[in-house]
N, C-alpha and C. Protein backbone atom coordinates (compact mmCIF):
# COMPACT_ATOMS: atom_id res chain seq x y z
N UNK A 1 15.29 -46.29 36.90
CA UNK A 1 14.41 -45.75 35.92
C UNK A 1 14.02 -46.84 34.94
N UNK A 2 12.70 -46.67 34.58
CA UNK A 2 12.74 -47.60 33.76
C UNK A 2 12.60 -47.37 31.86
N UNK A 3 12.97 -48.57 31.27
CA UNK A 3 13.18 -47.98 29.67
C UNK A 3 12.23 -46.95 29.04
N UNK A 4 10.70 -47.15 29.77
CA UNK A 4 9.69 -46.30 29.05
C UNK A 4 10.26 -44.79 29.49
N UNK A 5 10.48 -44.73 30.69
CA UNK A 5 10.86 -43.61 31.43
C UNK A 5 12.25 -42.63 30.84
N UNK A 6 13.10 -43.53 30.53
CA UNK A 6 14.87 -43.09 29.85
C UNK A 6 14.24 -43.00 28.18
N UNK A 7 13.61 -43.85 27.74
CA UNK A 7 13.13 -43.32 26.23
C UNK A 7 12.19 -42.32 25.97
N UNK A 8 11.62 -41.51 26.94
CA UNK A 8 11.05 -40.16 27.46
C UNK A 8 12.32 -39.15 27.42
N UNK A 9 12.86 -39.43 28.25
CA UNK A 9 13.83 -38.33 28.46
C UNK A 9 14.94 -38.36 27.44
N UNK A 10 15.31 -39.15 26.97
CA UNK A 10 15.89 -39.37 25.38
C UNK A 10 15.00 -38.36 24.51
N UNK A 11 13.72 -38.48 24.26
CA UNK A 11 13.04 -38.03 23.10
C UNK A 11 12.94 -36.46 23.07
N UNK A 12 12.69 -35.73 24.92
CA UNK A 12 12.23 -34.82 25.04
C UNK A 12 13.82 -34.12 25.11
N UNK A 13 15.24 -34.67 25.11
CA UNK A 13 16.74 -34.06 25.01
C UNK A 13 16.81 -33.98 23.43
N UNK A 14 16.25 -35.14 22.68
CA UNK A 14 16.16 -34.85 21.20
C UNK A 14 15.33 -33.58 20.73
N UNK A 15 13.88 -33.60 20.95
CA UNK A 15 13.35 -32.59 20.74
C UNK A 15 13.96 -31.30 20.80
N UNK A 16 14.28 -30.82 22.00
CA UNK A 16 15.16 -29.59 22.30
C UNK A 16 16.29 -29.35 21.54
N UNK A 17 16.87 -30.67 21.56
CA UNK A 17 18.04 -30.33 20.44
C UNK A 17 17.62 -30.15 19.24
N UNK A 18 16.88 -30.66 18.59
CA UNK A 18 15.91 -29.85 17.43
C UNK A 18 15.77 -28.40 17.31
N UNK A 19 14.92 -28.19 18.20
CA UNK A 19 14.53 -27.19 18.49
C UNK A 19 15.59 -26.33 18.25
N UNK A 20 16.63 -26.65 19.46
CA UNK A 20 18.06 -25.60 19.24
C UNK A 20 18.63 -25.38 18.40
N UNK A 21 18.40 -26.28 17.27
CA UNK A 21 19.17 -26.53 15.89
C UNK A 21 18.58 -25.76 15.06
N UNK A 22 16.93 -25.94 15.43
CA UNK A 22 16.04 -24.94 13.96
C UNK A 22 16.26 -23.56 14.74
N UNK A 23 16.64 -23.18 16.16
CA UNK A 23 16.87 -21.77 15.97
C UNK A 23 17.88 -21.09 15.70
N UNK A 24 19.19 -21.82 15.76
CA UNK A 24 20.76 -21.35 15.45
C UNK A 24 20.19 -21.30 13.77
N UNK A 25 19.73 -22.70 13.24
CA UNK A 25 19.85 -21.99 11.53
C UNK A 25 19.46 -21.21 11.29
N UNK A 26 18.24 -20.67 12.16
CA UNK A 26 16.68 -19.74 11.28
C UNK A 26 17.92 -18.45 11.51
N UNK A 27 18.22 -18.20 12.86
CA UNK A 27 19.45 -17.23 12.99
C UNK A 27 20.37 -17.01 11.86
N UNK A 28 21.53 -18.25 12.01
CA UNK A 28 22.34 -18.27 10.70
C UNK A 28 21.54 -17.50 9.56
N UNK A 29 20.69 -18.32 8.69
CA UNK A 29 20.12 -17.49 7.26
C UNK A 29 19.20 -16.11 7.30
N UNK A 30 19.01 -16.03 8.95
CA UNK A 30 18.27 -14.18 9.09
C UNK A 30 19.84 -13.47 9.22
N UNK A 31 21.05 -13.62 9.55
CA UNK A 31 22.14 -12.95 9.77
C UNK A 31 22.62 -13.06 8.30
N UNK A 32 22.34 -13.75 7.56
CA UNK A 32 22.83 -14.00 6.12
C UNK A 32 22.16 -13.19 5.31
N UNK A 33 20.98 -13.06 5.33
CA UNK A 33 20.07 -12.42 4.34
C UNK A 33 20.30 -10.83 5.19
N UNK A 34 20.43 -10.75 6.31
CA UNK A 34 20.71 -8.75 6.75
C UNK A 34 22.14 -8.58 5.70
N UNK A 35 22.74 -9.30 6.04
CA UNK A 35 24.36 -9.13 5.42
C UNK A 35 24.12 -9.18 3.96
N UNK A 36 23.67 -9.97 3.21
CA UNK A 36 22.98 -9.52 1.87
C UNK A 36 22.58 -7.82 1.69
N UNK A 37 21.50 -7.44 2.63
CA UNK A 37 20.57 -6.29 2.53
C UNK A 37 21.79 -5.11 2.81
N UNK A 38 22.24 -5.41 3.84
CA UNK A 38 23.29 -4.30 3.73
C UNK A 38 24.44 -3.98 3.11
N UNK A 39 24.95 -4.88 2.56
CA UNK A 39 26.13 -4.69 0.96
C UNK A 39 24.63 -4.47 0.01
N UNK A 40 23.77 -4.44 -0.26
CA UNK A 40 22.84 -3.99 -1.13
C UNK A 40 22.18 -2.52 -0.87
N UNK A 41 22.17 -1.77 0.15
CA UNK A 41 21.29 -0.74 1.00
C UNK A 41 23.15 0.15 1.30
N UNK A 42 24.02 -0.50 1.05
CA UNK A 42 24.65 -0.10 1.26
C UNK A 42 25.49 1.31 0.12
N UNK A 43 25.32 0.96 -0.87
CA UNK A 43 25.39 1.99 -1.88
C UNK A 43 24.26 3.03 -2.11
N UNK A 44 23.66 2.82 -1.50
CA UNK A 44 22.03 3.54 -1.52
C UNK A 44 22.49 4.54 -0.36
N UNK A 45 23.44 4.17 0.53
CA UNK A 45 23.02 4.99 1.91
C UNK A 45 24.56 5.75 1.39
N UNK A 46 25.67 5.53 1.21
CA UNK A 46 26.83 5.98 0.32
C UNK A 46 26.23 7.36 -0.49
N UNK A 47 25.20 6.56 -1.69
CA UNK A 47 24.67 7.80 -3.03
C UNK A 47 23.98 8.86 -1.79
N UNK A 48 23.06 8.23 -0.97
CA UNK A 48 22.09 9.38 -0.56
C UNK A 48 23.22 10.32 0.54
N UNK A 49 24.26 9.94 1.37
CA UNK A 49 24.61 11.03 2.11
C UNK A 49 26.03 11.69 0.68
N UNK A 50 26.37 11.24 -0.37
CA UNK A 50 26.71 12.09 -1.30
C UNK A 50 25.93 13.10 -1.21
N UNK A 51 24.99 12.86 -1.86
CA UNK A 51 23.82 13.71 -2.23
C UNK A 51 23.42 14.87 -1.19
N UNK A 52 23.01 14.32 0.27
CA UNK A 52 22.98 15.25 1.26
C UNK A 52 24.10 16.44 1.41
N UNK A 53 25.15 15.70 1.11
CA UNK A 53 26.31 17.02 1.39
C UNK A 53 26.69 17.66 0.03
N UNK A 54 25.99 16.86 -0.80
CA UNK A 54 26.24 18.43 -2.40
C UNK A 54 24.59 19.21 -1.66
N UNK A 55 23.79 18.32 -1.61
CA UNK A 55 22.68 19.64 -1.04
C UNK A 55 22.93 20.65 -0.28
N UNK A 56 24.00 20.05 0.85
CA UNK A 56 24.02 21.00 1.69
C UNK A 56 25.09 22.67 1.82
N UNK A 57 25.46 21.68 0.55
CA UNK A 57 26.74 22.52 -0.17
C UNK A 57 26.06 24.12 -0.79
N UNK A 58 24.86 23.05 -1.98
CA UNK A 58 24.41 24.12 -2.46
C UNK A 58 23.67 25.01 -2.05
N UNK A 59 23.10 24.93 -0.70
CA UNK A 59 22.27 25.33 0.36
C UNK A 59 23.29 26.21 0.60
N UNK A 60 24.00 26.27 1.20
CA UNK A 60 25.23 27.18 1.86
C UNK A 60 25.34 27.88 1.10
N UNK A 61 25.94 27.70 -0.46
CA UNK A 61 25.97 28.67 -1.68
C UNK A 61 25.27 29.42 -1.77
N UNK A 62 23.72 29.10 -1.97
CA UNK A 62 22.73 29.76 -2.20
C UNK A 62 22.30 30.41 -1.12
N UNK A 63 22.32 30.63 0.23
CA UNK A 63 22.40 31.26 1.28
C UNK A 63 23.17 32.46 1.58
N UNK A 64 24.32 32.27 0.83
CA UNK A 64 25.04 33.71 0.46
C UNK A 64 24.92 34.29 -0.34
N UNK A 65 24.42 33.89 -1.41
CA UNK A 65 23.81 35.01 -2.64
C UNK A 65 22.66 35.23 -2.36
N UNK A 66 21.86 34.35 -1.36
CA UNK A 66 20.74 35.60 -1.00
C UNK A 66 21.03 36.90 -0.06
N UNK A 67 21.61 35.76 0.57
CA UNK A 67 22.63 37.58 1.69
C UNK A 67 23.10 38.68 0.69
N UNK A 68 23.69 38.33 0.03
CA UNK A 68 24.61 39.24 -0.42
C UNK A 68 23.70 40.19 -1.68
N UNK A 69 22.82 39.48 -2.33
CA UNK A 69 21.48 40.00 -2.68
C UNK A 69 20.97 40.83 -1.86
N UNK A 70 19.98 40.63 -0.63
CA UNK A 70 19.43 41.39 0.54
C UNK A 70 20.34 42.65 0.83
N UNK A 71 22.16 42.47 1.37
CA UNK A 71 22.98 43.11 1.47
C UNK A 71 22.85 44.54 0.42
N UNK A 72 22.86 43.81 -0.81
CA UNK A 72 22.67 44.92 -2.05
C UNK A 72 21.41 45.59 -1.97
N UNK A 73 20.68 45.15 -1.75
CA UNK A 73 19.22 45.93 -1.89
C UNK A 73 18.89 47.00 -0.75
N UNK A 74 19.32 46.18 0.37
CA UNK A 74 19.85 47.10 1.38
C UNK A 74 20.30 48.16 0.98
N UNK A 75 20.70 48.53 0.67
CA UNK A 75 22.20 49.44 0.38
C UNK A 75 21.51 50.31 -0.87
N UNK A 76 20.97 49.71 -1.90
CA UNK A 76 19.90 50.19 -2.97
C UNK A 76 19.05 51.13 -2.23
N UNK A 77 18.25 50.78 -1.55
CA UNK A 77 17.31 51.05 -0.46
C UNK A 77 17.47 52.75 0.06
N UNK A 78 18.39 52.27 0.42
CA UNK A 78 19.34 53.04 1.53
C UNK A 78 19.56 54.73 0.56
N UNK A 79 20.49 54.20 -0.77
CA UNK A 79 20.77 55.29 -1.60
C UNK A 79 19.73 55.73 -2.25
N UNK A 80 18.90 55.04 -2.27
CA UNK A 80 17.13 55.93 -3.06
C UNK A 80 16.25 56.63 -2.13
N UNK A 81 16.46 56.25 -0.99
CA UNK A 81 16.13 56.93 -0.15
C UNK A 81 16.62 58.50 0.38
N UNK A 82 18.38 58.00 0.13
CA UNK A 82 18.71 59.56 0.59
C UNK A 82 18.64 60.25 -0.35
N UNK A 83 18.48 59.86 -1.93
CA UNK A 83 18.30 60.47 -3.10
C UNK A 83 16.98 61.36 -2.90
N UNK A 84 16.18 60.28 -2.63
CA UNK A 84 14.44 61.47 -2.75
C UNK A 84 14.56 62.45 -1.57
N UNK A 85 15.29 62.38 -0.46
CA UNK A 85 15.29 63.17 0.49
C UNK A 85 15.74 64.28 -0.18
N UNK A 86 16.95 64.13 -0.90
CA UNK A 86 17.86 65.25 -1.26
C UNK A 86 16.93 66.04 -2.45
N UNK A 87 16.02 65.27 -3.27
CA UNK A 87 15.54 66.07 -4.05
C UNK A 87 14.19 66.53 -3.71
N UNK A 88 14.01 65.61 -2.81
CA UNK A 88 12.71 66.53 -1.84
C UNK A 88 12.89 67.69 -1.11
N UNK A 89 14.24 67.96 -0.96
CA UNK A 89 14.63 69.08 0.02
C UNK A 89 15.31 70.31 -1.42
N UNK A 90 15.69 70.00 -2.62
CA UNK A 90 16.11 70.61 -3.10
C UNK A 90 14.57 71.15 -3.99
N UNK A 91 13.77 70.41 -4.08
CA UNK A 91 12.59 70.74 -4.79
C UNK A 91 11.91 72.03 -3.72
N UNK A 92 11.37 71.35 -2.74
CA UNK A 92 11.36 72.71 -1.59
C UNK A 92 11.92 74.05 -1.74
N UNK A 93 12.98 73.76 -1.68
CA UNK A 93 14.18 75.45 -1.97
C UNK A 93 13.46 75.98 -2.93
N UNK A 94 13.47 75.02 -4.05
CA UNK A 94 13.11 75.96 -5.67
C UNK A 94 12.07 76.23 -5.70
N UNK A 95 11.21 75.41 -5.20
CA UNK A 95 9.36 75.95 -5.44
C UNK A 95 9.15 76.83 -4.14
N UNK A 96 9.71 76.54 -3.04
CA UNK A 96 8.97 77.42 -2.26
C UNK A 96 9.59 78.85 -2.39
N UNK A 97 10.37 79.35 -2.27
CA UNK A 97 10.51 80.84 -2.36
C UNK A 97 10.12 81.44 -3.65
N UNK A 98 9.61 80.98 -4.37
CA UNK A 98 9.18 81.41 -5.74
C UNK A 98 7.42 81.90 -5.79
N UNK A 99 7.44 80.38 -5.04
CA UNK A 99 6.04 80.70 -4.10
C UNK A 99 5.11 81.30 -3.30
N UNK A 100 6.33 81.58 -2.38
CA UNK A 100 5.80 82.42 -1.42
C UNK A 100 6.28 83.55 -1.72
N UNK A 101 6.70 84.19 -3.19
CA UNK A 101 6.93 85.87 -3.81
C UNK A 101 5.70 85.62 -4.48
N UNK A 102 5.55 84.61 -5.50
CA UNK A 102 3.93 84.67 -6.34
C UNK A 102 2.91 85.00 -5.02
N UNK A 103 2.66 84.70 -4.21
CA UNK A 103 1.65 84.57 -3.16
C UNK A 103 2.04 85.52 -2.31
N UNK A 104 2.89 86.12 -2.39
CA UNK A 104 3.21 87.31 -1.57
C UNK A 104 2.18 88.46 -2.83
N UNK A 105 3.03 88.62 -4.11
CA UNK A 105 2.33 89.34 -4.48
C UNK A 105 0.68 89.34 -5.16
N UNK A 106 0.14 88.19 -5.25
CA UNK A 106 -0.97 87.75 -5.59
C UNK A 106 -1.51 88.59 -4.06
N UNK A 107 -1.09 88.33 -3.07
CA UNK A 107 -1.72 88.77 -2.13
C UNK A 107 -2.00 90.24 -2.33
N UNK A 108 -0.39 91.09 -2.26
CA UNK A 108 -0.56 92.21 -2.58
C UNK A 108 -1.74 93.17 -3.57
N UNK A 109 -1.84 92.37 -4.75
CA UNK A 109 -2.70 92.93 -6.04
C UNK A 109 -3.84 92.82 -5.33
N UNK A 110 -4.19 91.65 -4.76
CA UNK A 110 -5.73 91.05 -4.65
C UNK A 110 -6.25 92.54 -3.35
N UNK A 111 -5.05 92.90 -2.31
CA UNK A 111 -5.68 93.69 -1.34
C UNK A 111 -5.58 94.99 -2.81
N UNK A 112 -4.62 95.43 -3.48
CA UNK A 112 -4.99 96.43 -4.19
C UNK A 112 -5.91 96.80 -4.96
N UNK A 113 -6.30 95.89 -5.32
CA UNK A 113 -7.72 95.76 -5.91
C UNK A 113 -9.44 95.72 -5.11
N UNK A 114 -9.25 95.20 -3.97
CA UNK A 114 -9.90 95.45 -3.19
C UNK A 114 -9.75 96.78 -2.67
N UNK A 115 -8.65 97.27 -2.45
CA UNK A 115 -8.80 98.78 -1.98
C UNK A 115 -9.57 99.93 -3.21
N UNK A 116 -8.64 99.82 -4.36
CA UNK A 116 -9.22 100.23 -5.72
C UNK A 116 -10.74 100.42 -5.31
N UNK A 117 -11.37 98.77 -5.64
CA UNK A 117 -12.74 99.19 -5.78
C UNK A 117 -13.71 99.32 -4.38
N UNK A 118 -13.04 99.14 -3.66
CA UNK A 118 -13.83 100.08 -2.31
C UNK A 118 -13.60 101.54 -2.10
N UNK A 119 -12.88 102.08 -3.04
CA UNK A 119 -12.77 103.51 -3.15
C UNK A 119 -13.58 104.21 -4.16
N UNK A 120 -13.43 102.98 -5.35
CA UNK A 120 -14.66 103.02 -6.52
C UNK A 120 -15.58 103.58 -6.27
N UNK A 121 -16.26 102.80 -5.08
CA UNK A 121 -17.69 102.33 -4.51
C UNK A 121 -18.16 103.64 -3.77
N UNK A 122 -16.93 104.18 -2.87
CA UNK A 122 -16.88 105.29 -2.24
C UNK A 122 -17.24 106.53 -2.72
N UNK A 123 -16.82 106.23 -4.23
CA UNK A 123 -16.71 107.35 -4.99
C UNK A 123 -15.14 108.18 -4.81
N UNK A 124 -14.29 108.12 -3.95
CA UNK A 124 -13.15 108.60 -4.08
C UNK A 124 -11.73 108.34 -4.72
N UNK A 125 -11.55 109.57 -5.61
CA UNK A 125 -10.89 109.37 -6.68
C UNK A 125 -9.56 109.93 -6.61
N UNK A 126 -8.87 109.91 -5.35
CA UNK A 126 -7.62 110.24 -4.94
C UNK A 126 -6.56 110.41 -6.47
């Protein structure tokens, strides 16, 4: 080989080794600066899943006092309902047979009176 030829292949084993060198560092200080970001991101991600599990806490809490709310109203519901039944059925009793004697005898008068004065009319004075 000759020197032009070996000081070629010298330059282009240097180069590479360059090369290899600027990519292990660029590596090194990108693995340095994540490791920075994450002891920094790292209390951030700590506070926020705190945070997630008091949310989820109070979520749960508040999930049973709406149940147990609903539960009650339910049940509210339930007793106002059989209430108006009961006084819908007790109102019935009292008005209707009272009713149907007023309207029994309203009936009665109204045919007596009609008989009355169709006898009037007749002229017969039994």
């Amino acid at each position: 080989m000759s020197t032009d030829a070996l000081w070629a292949v010298f330059a282009v084993i240097l180069i590479n080794t360059l090369f290899l060198a600027g990519i292990a560092v660029a590596l090194w200080i990108l693995n340095a600066r994540l490791n920075l970001l994450m002891t920094k991101a790292q209390p951030l991600v700590d506070q926020t899943a705190e945070t997630l599990q008091h949310l989820e806490q109070v979520s749960v809490t508040l999930s049973d006092r709406v149940n147990q709310v609903l539960d009650r109203t339910g049940e509210v519901v339930e007793t106002v309902s059989r209430r108006v039944e009961t006084t819908t059925a007790l109102a019935e009793r009292t008005i209707t047979q009272p009713l149907i004697g007023a309207a029994s005898l309203m009936a009665g008068v109204s045919r007596a009176l009609r008989t009355y004065q169709e006898r009037q009319e007749k002229g017969d004075t039994r």
